[in-house]
Protein backbone atom coordinates (compact mmCIF):
# COMPACT_ATOMS: atom_id res chain seq x y z
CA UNK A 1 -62.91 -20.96 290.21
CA UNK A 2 -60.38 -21.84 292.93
CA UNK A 3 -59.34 -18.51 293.72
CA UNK A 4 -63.26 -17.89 294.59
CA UNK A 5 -63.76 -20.95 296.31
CA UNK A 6 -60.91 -20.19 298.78
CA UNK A 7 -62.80 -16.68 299.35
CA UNK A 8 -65.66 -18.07 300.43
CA UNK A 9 -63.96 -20.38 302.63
CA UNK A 10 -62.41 -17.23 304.39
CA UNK A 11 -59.08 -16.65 303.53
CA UNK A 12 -57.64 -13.43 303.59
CA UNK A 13 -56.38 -11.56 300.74
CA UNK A 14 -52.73 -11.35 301.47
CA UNK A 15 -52.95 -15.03 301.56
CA UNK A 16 -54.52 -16.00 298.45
CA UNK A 17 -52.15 -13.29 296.70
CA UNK A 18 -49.23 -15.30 297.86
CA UNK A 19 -50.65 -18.55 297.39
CA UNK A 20 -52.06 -17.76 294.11
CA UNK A 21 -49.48 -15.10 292.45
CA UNK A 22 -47.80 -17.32 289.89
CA UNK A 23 -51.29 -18.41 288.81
CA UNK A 24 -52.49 -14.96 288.52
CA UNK A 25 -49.74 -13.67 286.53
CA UNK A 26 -48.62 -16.49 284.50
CA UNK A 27 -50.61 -15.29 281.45
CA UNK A 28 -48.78 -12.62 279.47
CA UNK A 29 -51.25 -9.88 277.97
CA UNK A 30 -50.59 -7.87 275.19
CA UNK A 31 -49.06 -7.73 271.83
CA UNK A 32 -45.52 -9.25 271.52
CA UNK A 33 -42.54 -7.03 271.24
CA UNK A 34 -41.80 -5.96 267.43
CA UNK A 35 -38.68 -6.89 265.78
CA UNK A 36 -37.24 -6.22 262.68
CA UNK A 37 -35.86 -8.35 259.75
CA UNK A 38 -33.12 -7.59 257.61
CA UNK A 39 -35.46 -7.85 254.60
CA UNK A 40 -37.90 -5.49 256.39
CA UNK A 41 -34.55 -2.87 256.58
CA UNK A 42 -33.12 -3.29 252.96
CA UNK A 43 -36.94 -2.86 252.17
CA UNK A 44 -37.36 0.45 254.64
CA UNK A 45 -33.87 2.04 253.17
CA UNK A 46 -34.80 1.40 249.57
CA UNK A 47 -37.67 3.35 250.04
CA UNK A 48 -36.70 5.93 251.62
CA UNK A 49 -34.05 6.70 249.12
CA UNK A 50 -36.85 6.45 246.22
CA UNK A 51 -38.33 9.45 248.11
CA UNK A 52 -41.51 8.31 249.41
CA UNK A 53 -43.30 9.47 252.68
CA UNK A 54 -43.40 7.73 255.90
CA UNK A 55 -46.66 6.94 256.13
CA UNK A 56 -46.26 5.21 252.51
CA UNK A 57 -42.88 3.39 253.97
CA UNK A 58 -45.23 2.51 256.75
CA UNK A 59 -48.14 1.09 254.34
CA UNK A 60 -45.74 -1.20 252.59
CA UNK A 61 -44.13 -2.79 255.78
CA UNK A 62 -46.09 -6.25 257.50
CA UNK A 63 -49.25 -4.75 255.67
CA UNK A 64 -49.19 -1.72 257.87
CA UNK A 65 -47.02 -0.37 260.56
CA UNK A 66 -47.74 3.03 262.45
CA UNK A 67 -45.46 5.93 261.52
CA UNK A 68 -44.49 6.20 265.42
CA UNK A 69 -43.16 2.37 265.11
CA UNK A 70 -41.71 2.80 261.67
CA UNK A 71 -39.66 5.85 263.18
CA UNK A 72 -38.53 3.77 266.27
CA UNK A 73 -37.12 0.57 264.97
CA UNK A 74 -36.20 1.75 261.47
CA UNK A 75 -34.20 5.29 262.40
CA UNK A 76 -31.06 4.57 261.02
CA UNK A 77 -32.66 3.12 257.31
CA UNK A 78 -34.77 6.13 256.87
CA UNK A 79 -31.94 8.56 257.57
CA UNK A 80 -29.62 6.63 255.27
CA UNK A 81 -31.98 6.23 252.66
CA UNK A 82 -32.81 9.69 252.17
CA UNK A 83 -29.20 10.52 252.67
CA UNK A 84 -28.34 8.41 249.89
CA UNK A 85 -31.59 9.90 247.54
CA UNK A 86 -29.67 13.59 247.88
């Protein structure tokens, strides 16, 4: 509401960005950054060595991961874990 009042009153945009920028873009959007556990990777490499699919693996992890993030953050455990089923 003050950001329209102070258009009305006639200020011009350049101002009211630089008056009003830490206002505008103090609010963070979107979903916070994932990060793994260590129970999450014992969890991840265990099943990969028993052989199942990465959209299973994915299932099983927080309730449901997508297959792009399981590949992203857990790399290393699913390569290990199927190393280790062979």
């Amino acid at each position: 509401m003050q950001i329209a009042a102070q258009i009305r009153g006639g200020i011009s945009k350049n101002t009211l960005q630089r008056r009003f920028k830490p206002e505008l873009c103090s609010s963070k959007v979107g979903k916070k950054p994932f990060a793994t556990t260590e129970a999450e990777r014992k969890l991840v490499k265990s099943l990969a060595a028993n052989g199942l699919r990465y959209n299973d693996i994915a299932a099983l992890v927080r309730e449901g991961i997508s297959i792009p993030t399981l590949t992203k953050y857990f790399k290393p455990e699913l390569r290990r874990g199927s190393a280790e089923a062979k």
